[in-house]
Every structure is written in structure tokens, then in C-alpha cells.
N, C-alpha and C. Protein backbone atom coordinates (compact mmCIF):
# COMPACT_ATOMS: atom_id res chain seq x y z
N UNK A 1 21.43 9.35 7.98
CA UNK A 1 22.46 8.39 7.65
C UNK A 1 21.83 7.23 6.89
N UNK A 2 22.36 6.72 5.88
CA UNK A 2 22.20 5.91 4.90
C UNK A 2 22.38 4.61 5.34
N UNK A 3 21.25 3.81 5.76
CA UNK A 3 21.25 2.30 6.03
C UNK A 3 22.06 1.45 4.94
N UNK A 4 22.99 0.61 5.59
CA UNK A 4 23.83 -0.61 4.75
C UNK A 4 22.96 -1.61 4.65
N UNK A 5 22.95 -2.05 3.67
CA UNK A 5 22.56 -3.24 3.37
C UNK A 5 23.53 -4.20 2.98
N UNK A 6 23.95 -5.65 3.59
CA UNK A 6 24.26 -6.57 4.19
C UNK A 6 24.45 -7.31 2.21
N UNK A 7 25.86 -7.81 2.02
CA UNK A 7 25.40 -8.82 0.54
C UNK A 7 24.63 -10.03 1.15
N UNK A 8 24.52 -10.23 1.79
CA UNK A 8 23.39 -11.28 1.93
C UNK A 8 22.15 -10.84 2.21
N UNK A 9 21.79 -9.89 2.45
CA UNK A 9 20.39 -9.33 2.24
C UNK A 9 19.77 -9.05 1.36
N UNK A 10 21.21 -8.27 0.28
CA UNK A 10 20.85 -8.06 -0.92
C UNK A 10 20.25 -9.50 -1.56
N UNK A 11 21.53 -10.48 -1.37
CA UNK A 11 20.92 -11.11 -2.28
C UNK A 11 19.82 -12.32 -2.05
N UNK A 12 19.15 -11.66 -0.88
CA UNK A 12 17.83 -12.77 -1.06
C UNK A 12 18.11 -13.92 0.19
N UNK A 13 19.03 -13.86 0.63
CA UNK A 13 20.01 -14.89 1.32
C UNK A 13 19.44 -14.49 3.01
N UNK A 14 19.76 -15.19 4.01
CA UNK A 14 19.26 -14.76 5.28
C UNK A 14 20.96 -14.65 5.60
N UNK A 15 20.97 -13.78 7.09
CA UNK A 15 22.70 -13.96 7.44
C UNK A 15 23.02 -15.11 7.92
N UNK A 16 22.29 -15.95 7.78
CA UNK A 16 22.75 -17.60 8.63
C UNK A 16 23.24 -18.29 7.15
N UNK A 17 23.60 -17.28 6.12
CA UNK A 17 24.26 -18.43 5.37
C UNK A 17 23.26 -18.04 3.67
N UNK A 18 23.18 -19.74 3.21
CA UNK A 18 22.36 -19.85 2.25
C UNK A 18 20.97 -20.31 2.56
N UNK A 19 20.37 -20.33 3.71
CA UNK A 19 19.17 -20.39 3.85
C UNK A 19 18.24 -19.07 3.00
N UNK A 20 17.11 -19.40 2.13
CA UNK A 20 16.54 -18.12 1.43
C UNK A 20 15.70 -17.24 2.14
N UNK A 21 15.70 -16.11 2.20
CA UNK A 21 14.72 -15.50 3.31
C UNK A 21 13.04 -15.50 2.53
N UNK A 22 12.27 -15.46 3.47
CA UNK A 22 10.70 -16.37 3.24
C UNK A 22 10.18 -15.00 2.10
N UNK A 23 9.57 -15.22 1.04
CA UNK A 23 9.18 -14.36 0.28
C UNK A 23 7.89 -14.14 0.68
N UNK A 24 7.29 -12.31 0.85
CA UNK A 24 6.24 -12.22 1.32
C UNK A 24 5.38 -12.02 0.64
N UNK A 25 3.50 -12.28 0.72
CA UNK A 25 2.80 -12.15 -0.17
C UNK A 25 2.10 -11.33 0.62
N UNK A 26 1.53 -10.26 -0.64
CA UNK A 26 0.00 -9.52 -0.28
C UNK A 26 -0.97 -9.82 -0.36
N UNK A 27 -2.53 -9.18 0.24
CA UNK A 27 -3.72 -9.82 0.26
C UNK A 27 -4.66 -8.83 -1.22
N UNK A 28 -5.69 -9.98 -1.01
CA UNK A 28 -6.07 -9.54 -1.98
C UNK A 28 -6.89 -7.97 -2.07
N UNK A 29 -7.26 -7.48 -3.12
CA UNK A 29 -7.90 -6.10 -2.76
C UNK A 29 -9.09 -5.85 -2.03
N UNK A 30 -9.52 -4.45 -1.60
CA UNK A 30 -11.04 -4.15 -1.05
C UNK A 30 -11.26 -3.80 -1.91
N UNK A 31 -11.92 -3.88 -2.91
CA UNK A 31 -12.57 -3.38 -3.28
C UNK A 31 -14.25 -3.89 -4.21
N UNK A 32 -14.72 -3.51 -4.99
CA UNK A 32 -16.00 -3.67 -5.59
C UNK A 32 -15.50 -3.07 -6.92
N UNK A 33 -16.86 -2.96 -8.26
CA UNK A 33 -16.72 -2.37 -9.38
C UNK A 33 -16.79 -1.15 -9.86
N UNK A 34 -17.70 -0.94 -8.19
CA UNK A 34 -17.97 0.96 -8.00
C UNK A 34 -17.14 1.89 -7.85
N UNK A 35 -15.78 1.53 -7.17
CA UNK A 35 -14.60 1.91 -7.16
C UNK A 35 -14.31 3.13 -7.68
N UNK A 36 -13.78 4.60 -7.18
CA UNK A 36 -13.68 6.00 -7.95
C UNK A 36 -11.67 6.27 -7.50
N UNK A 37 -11.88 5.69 -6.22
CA UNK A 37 -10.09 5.95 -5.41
C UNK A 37 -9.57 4.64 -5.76
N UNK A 38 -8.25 4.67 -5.94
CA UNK A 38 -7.49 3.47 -5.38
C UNK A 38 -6.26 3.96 -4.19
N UNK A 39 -6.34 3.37 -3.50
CA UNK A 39 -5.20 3.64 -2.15
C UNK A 39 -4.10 2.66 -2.16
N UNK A 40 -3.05 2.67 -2.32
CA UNK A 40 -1.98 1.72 -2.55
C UNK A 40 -0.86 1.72 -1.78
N UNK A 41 -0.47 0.58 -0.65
CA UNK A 41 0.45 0.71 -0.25
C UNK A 41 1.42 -0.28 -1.22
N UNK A 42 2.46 -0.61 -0.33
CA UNK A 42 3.39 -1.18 -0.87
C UNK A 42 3.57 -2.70 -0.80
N UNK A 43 3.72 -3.05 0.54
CA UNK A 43 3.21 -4.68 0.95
C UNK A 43 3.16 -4.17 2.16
N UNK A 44 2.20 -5.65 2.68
CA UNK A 44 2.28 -5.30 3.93
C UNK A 44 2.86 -5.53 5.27
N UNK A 45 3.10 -4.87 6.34
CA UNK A 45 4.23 -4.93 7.20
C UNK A 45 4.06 -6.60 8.19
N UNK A 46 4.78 -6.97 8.60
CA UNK A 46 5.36 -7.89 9.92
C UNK A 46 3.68 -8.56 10.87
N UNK A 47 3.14 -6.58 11.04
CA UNK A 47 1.96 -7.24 11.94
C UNK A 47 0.62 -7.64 11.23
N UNK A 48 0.58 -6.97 10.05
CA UNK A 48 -0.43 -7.37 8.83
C UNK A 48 -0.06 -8.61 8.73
N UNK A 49 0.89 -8.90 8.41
CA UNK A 49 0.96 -10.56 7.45
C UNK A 49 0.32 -11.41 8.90
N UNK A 50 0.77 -11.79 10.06
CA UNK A 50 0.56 -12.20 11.01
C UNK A 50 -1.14 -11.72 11.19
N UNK A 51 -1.67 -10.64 11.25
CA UNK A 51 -3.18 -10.63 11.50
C UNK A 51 -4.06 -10.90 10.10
N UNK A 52 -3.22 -10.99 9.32
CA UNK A 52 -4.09 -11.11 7.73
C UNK A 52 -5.01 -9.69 7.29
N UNK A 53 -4.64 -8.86 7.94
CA UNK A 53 -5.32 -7.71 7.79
C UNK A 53 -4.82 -6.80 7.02
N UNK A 54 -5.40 -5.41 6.33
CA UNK A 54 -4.56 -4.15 5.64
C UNK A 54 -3.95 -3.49 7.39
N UNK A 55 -3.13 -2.85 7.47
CA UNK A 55 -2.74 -1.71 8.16
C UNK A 55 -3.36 -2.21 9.69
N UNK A 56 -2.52 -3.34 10.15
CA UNK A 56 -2.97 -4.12 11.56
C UNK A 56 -1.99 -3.45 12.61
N UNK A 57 -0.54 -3.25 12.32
CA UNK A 57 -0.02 -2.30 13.03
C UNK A 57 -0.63 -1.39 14.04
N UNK A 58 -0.71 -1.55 15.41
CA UNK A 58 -1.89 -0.53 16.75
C UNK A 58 -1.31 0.97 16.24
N UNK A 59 -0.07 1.40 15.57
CA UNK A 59 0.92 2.52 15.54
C UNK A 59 0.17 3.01 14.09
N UNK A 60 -0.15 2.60 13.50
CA UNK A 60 -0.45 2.88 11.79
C UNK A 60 -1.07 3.73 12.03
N UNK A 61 -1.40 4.74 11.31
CA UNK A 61 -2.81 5.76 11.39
C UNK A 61 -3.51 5.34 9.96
N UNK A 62 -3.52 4.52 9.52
CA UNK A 62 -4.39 4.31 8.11
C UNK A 62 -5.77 4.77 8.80
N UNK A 63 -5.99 3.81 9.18
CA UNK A 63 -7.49 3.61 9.67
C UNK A 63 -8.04 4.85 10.77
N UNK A 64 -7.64 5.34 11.83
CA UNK A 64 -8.03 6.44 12.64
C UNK A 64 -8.00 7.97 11.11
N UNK A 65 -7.02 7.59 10.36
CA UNK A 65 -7.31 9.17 8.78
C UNK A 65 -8.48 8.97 7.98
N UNK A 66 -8.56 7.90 7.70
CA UNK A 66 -9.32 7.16 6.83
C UNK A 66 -11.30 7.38 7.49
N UNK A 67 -10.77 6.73 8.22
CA UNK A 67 -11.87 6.70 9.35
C UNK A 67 -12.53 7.96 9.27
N UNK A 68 -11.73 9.14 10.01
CA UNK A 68 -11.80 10.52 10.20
C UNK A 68 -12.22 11.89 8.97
N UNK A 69 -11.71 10.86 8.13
CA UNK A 69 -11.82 11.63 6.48
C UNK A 69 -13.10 11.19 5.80
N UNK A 70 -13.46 9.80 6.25
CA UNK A 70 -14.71 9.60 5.10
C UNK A 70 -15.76 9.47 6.09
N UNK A 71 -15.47 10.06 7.47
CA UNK A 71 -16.82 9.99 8.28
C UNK A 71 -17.06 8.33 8.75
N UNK A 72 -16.67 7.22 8.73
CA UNK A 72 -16.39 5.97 8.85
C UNK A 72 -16.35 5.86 10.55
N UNK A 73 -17.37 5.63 11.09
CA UNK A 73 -17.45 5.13 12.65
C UNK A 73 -16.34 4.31 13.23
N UNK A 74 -15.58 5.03 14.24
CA UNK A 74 -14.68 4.07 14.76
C UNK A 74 -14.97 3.09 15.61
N UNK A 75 -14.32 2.49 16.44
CA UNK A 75 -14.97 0.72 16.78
C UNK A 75 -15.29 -0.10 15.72
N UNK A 76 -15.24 -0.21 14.25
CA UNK A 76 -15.80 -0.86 14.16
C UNK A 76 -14.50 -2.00 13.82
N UNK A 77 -15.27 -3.26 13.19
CA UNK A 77 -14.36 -4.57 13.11
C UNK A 77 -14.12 -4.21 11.83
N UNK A 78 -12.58 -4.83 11.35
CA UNK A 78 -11.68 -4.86 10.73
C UNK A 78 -12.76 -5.19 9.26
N UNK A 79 -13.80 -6.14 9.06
CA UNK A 79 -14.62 -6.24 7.97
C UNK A 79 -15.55 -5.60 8.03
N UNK A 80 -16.03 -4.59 8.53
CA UNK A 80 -16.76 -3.46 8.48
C UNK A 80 -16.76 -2.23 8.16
N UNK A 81 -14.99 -2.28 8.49
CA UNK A 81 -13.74 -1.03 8.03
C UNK A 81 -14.04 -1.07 6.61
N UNK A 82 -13.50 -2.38 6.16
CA UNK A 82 -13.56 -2.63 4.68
C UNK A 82 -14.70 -2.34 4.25
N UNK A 83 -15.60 -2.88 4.31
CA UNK A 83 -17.27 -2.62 3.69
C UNK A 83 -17.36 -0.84 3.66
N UNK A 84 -16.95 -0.35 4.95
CA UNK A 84 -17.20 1.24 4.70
C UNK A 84 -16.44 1.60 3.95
N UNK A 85 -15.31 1.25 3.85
CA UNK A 85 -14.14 1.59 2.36
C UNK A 85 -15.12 1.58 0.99
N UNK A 86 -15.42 0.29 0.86
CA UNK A 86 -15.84 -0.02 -0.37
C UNK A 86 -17.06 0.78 -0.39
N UNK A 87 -17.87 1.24 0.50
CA UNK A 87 -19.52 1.61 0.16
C UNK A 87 -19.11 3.17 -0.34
N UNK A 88 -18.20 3.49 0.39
CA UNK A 88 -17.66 5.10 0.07
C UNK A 88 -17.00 5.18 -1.59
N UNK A 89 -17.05 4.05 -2.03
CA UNK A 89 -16.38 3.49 -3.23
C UNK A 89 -14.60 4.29 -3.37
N UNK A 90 -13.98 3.30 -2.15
CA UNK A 90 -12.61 3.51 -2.37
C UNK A 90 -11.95 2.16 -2.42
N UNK A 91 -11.42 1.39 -3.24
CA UNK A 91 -10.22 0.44 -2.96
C UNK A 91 -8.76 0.62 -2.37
N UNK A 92 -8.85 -0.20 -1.86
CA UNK A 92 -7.50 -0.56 -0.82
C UNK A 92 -7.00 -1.96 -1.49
N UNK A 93 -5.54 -1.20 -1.91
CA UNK A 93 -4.88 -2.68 -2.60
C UNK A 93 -3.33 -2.33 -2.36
N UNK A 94 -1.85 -3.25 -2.29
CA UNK A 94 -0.48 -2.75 -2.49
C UNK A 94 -0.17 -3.31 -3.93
N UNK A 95 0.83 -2.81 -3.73
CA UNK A 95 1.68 -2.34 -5.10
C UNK A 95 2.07 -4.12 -5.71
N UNK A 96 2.64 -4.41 -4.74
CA UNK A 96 3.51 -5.51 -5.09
C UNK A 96 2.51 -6.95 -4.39
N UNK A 97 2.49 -7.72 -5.06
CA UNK A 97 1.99 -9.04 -5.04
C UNK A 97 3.24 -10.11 -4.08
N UNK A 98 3.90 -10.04 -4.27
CA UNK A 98 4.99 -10.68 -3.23
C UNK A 98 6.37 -10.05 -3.83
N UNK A 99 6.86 -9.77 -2.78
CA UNK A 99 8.79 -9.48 -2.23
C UNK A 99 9.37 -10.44 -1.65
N UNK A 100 10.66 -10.48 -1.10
CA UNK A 100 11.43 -10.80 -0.41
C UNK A 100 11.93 -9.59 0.80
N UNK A 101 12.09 -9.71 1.85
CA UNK A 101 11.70 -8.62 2.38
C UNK A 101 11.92 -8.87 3.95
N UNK A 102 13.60 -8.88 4.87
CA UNK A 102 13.71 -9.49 6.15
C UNK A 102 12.97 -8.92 6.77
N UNK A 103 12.37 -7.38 6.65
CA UNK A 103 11.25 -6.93 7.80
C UNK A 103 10.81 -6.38 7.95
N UNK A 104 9.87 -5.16 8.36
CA UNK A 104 9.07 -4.46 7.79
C UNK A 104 9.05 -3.12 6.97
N UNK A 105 10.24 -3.02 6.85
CA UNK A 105 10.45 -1.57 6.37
C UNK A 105 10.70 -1.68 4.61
N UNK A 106 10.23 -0.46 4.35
CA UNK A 106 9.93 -0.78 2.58
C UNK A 106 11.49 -0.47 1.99
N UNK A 107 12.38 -0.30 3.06
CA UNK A 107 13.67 -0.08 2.47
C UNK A 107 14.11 -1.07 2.31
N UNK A 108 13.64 -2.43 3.33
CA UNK A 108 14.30 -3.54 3.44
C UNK A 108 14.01 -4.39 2.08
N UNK A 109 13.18 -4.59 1.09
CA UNK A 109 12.64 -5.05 0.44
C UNK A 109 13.43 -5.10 -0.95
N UNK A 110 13.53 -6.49 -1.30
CA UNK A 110 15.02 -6.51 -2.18
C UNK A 110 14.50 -6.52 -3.31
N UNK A 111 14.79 -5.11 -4.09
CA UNK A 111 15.03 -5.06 -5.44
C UNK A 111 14.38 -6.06 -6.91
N UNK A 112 15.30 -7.13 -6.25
CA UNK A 112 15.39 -8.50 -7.31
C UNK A 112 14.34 -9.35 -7.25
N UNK A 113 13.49 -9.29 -6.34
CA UNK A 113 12.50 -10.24 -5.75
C UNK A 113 11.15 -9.58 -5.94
N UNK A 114 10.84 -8.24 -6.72
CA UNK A 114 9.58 -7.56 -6.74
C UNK A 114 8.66 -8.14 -7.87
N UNK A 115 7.49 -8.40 -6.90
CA UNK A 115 6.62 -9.18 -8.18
C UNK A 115 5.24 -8.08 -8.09
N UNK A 116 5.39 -7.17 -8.73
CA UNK A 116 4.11 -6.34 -8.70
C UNK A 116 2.61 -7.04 -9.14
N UNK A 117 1.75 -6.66 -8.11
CA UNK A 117 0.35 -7.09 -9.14
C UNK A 117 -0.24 -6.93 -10.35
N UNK A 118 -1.26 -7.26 -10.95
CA UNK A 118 -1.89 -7.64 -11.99
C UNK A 118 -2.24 -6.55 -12.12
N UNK A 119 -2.30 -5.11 -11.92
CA UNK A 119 -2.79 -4.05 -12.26
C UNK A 119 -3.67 -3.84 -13.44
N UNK A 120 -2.94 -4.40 -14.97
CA UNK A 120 -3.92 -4.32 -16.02
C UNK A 120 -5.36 -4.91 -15.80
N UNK A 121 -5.34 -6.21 -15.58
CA UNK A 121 -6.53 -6.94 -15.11
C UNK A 121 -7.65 -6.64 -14.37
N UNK A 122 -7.03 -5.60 -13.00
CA UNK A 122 -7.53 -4.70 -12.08
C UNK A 122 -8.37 -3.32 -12.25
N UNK A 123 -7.54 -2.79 -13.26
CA UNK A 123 -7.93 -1.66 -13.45
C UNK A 123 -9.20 -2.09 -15.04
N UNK A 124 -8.87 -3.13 -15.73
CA UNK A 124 -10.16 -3.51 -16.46
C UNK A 124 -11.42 -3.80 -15.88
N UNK A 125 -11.36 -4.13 -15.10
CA UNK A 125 -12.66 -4.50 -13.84
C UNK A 125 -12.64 -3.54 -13.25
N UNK A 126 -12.10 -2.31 -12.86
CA UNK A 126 -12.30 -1.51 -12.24
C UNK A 126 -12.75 0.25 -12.66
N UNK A 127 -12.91 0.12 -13.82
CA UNK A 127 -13.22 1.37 -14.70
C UNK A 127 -13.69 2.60 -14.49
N UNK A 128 -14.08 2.52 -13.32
CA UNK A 128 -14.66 3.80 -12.38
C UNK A 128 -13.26 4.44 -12.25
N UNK A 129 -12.42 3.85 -11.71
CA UNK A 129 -10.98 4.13 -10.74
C UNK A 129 -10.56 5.86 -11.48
N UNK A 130 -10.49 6.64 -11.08
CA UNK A 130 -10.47 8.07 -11.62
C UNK A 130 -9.00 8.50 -10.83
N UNK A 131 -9.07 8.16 -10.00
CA UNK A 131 -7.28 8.63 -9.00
C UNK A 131 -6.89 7.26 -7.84
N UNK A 132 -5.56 7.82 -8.06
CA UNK A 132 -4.83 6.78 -7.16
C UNK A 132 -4.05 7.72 -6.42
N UNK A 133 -4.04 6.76 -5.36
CA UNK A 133 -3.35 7.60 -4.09
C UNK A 133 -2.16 6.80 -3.59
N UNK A 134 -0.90 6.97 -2.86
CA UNK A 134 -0.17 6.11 -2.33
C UNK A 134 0.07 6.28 -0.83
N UNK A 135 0.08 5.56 0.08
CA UNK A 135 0.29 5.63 0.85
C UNK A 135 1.81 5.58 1.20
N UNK A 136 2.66 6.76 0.85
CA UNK A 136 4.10 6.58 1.35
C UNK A 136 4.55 6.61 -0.34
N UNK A 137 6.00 7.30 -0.14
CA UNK A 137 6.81 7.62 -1.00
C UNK A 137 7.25 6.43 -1.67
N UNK A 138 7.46 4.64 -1.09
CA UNK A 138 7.54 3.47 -1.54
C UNK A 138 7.13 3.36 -2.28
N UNK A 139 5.54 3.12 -2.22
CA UNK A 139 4.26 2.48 -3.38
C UNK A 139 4.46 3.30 -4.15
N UNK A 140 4.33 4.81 -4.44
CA UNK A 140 5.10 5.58 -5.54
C UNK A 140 5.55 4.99 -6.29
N UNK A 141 7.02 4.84 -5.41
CA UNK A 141 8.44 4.42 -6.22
C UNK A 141 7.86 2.92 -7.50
N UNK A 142 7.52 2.10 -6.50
CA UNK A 142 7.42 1.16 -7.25
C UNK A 142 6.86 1.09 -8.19
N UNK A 143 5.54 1.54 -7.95
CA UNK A 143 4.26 1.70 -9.48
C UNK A 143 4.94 2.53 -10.45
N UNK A 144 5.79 2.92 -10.53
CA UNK A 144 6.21 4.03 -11.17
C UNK A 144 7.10 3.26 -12.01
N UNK A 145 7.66 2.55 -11.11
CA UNK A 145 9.25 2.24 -11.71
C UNK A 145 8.57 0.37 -12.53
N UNK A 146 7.56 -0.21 -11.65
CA UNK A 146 7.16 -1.55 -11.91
C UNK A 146 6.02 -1.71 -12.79
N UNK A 147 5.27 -1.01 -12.31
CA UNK A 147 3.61 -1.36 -12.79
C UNK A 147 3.31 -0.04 -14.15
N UNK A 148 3.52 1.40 -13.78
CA UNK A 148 3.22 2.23 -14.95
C UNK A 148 3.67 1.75 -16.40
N UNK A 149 5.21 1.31 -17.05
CA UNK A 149 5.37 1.16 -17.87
C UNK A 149 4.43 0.03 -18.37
N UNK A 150 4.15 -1.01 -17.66
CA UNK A 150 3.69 -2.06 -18.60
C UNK A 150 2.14 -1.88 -18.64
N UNK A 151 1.57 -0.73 -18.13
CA UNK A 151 0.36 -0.21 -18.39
C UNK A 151 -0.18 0.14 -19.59
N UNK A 152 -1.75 -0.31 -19.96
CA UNK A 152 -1.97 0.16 -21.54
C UNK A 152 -2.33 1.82 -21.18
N UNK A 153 -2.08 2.54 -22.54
CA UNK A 153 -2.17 3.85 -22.67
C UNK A 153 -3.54 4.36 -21.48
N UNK A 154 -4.63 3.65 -21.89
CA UNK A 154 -5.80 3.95 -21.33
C UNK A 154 -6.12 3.93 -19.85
N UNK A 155 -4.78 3.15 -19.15
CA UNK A 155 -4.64 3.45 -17.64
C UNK A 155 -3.77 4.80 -16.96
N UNK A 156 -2.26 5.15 -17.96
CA UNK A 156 -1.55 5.44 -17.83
C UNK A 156 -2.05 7.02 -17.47
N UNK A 157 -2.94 7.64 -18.05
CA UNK A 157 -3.16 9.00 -17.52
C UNK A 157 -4.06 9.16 -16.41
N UNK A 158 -4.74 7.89 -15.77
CA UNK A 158 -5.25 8.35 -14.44
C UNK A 158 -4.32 9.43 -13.35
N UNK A 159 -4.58 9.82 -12.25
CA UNK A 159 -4.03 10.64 -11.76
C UNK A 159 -3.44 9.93 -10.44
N UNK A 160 -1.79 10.17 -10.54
CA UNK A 160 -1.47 9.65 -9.26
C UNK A 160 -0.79 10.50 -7.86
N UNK A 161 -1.06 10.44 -7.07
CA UNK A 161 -1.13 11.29 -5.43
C UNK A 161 0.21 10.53 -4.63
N UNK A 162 0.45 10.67 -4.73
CA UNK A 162 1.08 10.40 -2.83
C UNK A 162 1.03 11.13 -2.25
N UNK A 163 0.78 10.15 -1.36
CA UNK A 163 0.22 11.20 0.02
C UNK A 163 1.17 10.68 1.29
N UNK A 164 1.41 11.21 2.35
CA UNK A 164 2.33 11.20 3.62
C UNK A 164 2.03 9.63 3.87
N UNK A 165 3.33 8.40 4.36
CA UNK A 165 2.90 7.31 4.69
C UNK A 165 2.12 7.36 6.37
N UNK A 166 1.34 6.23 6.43
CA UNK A 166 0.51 6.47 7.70
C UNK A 166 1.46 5.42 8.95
N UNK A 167 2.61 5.19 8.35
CA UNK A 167 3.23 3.76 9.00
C UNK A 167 4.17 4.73 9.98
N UNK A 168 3.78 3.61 11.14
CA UNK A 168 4.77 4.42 12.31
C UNK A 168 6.26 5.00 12.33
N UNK A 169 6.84 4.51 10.86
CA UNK A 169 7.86 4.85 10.49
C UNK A 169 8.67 6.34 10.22
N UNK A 170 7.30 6.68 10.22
CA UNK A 170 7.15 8.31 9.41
C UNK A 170 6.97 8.80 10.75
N UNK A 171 7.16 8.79 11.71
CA UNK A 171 7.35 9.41 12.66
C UNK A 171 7.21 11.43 12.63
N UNK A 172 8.36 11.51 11.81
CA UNK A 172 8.89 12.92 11.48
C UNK A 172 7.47 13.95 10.82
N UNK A 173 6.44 13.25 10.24
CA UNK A 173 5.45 14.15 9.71
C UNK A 173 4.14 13.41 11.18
N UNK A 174 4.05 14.76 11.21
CA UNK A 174 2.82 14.63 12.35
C UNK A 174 1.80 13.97 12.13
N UNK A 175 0.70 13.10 12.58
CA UNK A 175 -1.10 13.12 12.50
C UNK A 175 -1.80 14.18 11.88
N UNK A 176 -1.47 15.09 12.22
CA UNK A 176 -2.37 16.66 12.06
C UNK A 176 -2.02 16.89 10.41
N UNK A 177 -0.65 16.96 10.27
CA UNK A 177 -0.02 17.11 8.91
C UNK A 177 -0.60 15.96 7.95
N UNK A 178 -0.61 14.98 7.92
CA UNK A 178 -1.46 13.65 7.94
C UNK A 178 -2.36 13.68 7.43
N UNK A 179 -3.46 14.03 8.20
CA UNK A 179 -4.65 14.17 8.01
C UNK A 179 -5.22 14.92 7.39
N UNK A 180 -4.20 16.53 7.00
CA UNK A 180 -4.91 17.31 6.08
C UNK A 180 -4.08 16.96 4.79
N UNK A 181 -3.61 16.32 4.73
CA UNK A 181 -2.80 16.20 3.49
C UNK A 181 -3.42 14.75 2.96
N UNK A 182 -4.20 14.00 3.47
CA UNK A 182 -5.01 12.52 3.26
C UNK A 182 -6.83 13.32 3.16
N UNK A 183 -6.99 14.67 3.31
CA UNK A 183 -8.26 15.19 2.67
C UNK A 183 -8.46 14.94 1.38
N UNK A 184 -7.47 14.71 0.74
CA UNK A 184 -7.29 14.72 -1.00
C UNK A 184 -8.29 13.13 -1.71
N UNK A 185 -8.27 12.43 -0.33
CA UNK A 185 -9.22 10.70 -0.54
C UNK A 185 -10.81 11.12 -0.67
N UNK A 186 -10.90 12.32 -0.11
CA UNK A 186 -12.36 12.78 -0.23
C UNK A 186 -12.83 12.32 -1.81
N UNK A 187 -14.44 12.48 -1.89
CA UNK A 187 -14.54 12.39 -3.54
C UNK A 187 -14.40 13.53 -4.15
N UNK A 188 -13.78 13.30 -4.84
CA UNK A 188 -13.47 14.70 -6.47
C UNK A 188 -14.16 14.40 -7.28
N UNK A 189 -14.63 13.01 -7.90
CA UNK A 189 -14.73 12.70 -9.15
C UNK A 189 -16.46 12.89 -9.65
């Protein structure tokens, strides 16, 4: 069944009226210049923004796939995660630089309010970058629909993946399913 969306949701508005709902921002990327993957979500959810972290959610499986796929020791701290990201030379970045967005779900996220990142800039500093991956059918959507067109030619044929989202949302596709379908982050290049 097809979630309604509210004209005041649509338009940016909270339901208490004309109060504006708080526009959310993303953090900046993991990554380095060595960079071969890029992993892209969309923004990040409710418990990220609150921990300042990628994929802080206890429910997420980013990190237990991730982890599991590049051999990445679990326990470790949230900046150690990252460092093993980057040493494996993968970046972790989302799609969009700030939304509007009442809550965590990438459905909720209004249209009119999408400010995608700097991608050109990114991917000039980043020249290694050989494939991109998405985490979830969202970040797809968006790069596709936001960020590809205004791409120069010379980005535009990298190779892009989506892969199953890791957000507790996705309920319906298993861990197991998950995890062999997030083998694809391995290196190819």
C-alpha cells in the first residue's frame, strides 16, 4: 500500500502549521585519494544525524556486511571502521548534501528540498574511483535523476551497482541475501 503524503509535508511545512521542517545535512566523506569503490547512501537516518556517524542505527547491517566482506575486525570504534574503509581503499559518502526530510525514511524526503553533493569536485580528487555502489534503491534514484546529468562525460561511464539497502527498513531481503549480493564491494579493479 502506497504511503500518503500529507500537503504539508509535501510542501516543506511541519503539520503544526507554517512552521518549516529542519533541513537535514550530510557528513562529510571517508574517504582518501586512493579510493577504487564509492558506496553511497542517500542521507543519513534520525540515529546518524544524532551520533554524527555513517550507519549509527544498532538495526543497520552496513557495518557487520562491510565488516564481513572486507575482512575488517569487528569491535572496532566507529574511527577505525573508517580508517579500515579507507585503507581497503573504499569511500563512504551520500548522495545528497542536505534535504528536508520529517524522518528517517528515504520516502519521506521532499522532492523540492534536494541539494545533492559536489560530486564533480569529488570525483576530480578522486580519480582512482572505478565503481560505485548504492546502498538502497534511493541513492540510485537520486544520482541518477540529480547528480548523473550534471556530470562531465569523463565521470559519466564509471560503473554504477546497487546493491540491497542495509537499513532496517528492508526488512523483506534477508542478511544472508545481503551479504552475498554486497560481495560485489570486494576489489575488481
Amino acid at each position: 500500500m502506497a504511503r500518503n503524503k500529507s500537503r504539508t509535508a509535501m510542501s516543506g511545512f511541519s503539520e503544526r502549521g507554517c512552521e518549516p521542517m529542519p533541513q537535514v545535512r550530510s557528513f562529510p566523506p571517508v574517504s582518501d585519494k586512493q579510493a577504487t569503490r564509492l558506496i553511497l547512501g542517500s542521507m543519513p537516518g534520525k540515529a546518524s544525524l544524532i551520533a554524527n556517524r555513517y550507519y549509527a542505527h544498532p538495526r543497520n547491517h552496513f557495518w557487520r556486511i562491510t565488516g564481513s566482506i572486507l575482512n575488517i575486525r569487528s569491535g572496532l570504534s566507529y574511527g577505525e571502521r573508517c580508517a579500515e574503509l579507507v585503507r581497503r581503499r573504499v569511500a563512504l559518502w551520500d548522495v545528497l548534501s542536505a534535504c528536508t526530510r520529517p524522518g528517517s525514511l528515504d520516502s519521506d524526503i521532499i522532492e523540492a528540498s534536494i541539494i545533492p553533493n559536489d560530486f564533480e569536485t569529488f570525483l576530480q580528487a578522486h580519480r582512482g574511483i572505478k565503481a560505485i555502489y548504492f546502498n538502497g534503491a534511493a541513492a540510485e534514484k537520486i544520482y541518477r535523476r540529480h547528480v548523473l546529468p550534471r556530470l562531465g562525460a569523463e565521470f559519466t561511464g564509471i560503473p554504477l551497482t546497487r546493491l540491497p539497502s542495509t537499513s532496517p527498513a528492508n526488512a523483506s531481503v534477508s542478511l544472508e541475501v545481503k551479504m552475498e549480493r554486497w560481495k560485489l564491494i570486494r576489489e575488481q579493479v
